[in-house]
C-alpha atoms as a PDB file:
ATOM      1  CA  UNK A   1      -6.747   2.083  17.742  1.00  0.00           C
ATOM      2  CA  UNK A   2      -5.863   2.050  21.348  1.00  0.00           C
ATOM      3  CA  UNK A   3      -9.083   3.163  22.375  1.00  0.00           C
ATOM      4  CA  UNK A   4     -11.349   1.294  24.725  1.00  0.00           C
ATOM      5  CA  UNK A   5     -15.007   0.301  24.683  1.00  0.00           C
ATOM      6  CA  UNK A   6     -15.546   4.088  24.808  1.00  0.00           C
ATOM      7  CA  UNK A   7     -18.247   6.190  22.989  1.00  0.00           C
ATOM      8  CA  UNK A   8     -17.222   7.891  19.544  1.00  0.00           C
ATOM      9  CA  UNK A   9     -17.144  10.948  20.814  1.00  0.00           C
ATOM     10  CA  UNK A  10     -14.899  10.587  23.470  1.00  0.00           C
ATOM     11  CA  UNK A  11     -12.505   9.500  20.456  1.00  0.00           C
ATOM     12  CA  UNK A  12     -13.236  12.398  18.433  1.00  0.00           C
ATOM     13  CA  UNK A  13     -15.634  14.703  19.746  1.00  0.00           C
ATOM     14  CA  UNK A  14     -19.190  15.061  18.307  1.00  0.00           C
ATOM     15  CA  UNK A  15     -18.337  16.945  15.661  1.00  0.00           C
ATOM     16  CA  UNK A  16     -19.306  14.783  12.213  1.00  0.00           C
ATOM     17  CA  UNK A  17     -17.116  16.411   9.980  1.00  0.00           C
ATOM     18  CA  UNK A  18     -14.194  15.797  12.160  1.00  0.00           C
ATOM     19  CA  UNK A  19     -15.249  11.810  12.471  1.00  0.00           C
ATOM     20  CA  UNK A  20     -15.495  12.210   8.180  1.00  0.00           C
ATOM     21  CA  UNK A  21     -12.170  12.845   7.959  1.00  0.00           C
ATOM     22  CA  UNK A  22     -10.958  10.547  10.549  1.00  0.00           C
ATOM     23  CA  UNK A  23     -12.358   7.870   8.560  1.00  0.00           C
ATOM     24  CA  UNK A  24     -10.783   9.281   5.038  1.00  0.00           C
ATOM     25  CA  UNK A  25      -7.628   9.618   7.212  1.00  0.00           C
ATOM     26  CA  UNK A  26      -7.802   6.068   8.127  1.00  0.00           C
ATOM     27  CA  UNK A  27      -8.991   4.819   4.462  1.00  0.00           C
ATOM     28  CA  UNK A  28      -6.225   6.723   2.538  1.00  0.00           C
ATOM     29  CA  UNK A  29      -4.068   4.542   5.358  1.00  0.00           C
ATOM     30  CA  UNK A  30      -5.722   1.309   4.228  1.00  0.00           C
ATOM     31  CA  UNK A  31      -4.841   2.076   1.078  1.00  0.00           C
ATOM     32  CA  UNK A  32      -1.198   2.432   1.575  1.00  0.00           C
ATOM     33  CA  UNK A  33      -1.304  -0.377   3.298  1.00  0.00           C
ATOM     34  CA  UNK A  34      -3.226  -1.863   0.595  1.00  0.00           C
ATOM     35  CA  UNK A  35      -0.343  -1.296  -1.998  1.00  0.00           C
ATOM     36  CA  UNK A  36       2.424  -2.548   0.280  1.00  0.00           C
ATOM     37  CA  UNK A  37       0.648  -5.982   0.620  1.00  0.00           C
ATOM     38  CA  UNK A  38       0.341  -5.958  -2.557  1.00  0.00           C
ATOM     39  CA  UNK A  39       4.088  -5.610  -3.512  1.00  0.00           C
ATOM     40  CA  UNK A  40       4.938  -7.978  -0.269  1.00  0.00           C
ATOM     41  CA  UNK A  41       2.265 -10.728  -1.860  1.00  0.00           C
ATOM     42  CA  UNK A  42       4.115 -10.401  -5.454  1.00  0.00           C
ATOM     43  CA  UNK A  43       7.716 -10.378  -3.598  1.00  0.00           C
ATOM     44  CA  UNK A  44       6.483 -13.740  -2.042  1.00  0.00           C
ATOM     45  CA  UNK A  45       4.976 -15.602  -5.218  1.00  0.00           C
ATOM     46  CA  UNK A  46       8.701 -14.374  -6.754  1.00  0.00           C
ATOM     47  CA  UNK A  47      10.152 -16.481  -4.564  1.00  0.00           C
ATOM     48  CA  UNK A  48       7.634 -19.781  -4.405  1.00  0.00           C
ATOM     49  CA  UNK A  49       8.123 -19.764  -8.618  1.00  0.00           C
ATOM     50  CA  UNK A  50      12.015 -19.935  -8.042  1.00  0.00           C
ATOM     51  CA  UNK A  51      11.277 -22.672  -5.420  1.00  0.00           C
ATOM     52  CA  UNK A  52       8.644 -24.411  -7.879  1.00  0.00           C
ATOM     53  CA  UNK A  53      11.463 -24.566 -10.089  1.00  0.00           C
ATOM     54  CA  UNK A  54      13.678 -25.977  -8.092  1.00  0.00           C
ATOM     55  CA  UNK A  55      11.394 -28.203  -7.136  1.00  0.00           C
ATOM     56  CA  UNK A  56      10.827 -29.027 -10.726  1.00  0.00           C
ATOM     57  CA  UNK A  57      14.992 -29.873 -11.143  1.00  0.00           C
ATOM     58  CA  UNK A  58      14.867 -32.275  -7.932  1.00  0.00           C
ATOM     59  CA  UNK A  59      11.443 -33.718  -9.211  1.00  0.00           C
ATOM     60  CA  UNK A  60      10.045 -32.817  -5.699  1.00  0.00           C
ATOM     61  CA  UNK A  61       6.347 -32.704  -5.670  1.00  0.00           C
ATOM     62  CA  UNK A  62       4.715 -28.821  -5.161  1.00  0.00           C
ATOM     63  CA  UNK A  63       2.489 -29.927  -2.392  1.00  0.00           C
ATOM     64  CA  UNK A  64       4.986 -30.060   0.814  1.00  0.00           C
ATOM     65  CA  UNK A  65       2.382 -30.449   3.753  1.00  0.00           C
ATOM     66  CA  UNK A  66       5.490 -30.351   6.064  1.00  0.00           C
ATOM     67  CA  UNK A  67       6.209 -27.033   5.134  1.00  0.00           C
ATOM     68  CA  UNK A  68       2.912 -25.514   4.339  1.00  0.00           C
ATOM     69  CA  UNK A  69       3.174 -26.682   8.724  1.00  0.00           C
ATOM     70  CA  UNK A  70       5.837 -24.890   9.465  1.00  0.00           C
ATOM     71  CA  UNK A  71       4.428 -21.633   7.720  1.00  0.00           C
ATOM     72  CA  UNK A  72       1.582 -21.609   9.195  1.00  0.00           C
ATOM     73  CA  UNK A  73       2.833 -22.214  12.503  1.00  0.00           C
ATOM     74  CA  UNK A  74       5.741 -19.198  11.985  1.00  0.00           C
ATOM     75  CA  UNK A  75       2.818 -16.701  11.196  1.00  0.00           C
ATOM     76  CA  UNK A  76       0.534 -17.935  13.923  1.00  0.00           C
ATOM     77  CA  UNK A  77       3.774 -17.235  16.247  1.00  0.00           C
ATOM     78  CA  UNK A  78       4.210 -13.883  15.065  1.00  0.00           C
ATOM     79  CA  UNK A  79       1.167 -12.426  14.521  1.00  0.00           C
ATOM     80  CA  UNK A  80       0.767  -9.403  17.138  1.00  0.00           C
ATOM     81  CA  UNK A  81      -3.025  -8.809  16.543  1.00  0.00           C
ATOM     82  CA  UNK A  82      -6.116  -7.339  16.292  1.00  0.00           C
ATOM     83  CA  UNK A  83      -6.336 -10.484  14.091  1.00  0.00           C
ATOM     84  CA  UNK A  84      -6.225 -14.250  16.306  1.00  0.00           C
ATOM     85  CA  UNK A  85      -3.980 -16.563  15.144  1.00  0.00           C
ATOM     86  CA  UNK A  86      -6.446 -18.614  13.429  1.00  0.00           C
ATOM     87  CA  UNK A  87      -7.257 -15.480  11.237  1.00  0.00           C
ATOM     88  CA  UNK A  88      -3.900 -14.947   9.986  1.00  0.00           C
ATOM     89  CA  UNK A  89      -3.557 -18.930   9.478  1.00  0.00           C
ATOM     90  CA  UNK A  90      -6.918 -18.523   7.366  1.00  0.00           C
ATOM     91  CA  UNK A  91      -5.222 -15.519   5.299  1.00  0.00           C
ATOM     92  CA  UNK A  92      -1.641 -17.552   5.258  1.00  0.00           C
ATOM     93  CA  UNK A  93      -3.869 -20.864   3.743  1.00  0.00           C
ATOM     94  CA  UNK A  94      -5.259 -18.596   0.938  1.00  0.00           C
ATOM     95  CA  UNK A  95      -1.854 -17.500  -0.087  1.00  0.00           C
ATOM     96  CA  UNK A  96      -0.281 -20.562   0.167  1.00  0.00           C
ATOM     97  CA  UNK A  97      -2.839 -21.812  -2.119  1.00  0.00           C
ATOM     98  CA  UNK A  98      -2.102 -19.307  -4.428  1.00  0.00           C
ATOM     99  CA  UNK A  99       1.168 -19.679  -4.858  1.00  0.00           C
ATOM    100  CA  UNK A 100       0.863 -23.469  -5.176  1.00  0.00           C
ATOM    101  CA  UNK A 101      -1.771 -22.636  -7.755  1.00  0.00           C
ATOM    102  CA  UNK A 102       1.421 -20.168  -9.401  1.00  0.00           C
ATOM    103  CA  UNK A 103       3.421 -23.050  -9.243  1.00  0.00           C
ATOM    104  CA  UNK A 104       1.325 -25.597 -11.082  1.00  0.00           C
ATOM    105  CA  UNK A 105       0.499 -23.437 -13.601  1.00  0.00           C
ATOM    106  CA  UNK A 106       3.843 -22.246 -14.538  1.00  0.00           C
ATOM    107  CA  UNK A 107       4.661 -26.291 -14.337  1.00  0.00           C
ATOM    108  CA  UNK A 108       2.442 -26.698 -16.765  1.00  0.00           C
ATOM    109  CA  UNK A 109       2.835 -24.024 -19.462  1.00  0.00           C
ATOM    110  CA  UNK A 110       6.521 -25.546 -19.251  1.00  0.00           C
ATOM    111  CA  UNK A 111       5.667 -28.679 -20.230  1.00  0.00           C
ATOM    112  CA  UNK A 112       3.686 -27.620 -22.830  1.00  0.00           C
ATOM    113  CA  UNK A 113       6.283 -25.566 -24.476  1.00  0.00           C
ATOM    114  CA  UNK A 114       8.582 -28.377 -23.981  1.00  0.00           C
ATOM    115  CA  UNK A 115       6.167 -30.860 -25.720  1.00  0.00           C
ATOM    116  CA  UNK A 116       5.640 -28.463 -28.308  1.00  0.00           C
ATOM    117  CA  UNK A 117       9.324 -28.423 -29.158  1.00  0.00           C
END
């Protein structure tokens, strides 16, 4: 927030009501925030169920540990904080699980529709 080690009321003065709606300031903020990761996260799985299908035409297998690398390295790089870079590789692991999970399971309802046939 830009603010040092400082005392809450050199932020904001003592005045509770004033720190109250700081802090419904800041969680109508998360909450934006909230719904843009939300619609970035979708955007991305988009995008890894095109490349699962790709994958699928050049019988490649889902799990590609060289890129899953690369990722995680490319978010590490950019990542400007408060969060390390281990954080954001932690977050970056969960949603490349995710989508790998999106992958397999859209893998599979194909091939049951196709055995099905």
């Amino acid at each position: 927030m830009g603010h040092d080690n400082g005392a809450i009321e050199d932020w904001w003065g003592a005045d509770p009501a004033a720190i109250g709606k700081r802090i419904e300031a800041l969680r109508d903020e998360i909450d934006r925030l909230d719904e843009q990761l939300v619609l970035l996260l979708s955007g991305r799985a988009r995008c890894a169920l095109v490349i699962g299908q790709l994958k699928k035409h050049l019988q490649m297998e889902i799990y590609q540990p060289a890129r899953e690398e690369a990722v995680l390295k490319h978010v590490r790089a950019v990542n400007p904080g408060p969060l390390d870079a281990d954080a954001i590789a932690r977050l970056f692991e969960r949603i490349i699980d995710e989508a790998r999970r999106l992958e397999r399971a859209v893998q599979a309802r194909e091939r049951e529709s196709d055995s099905g046939k």
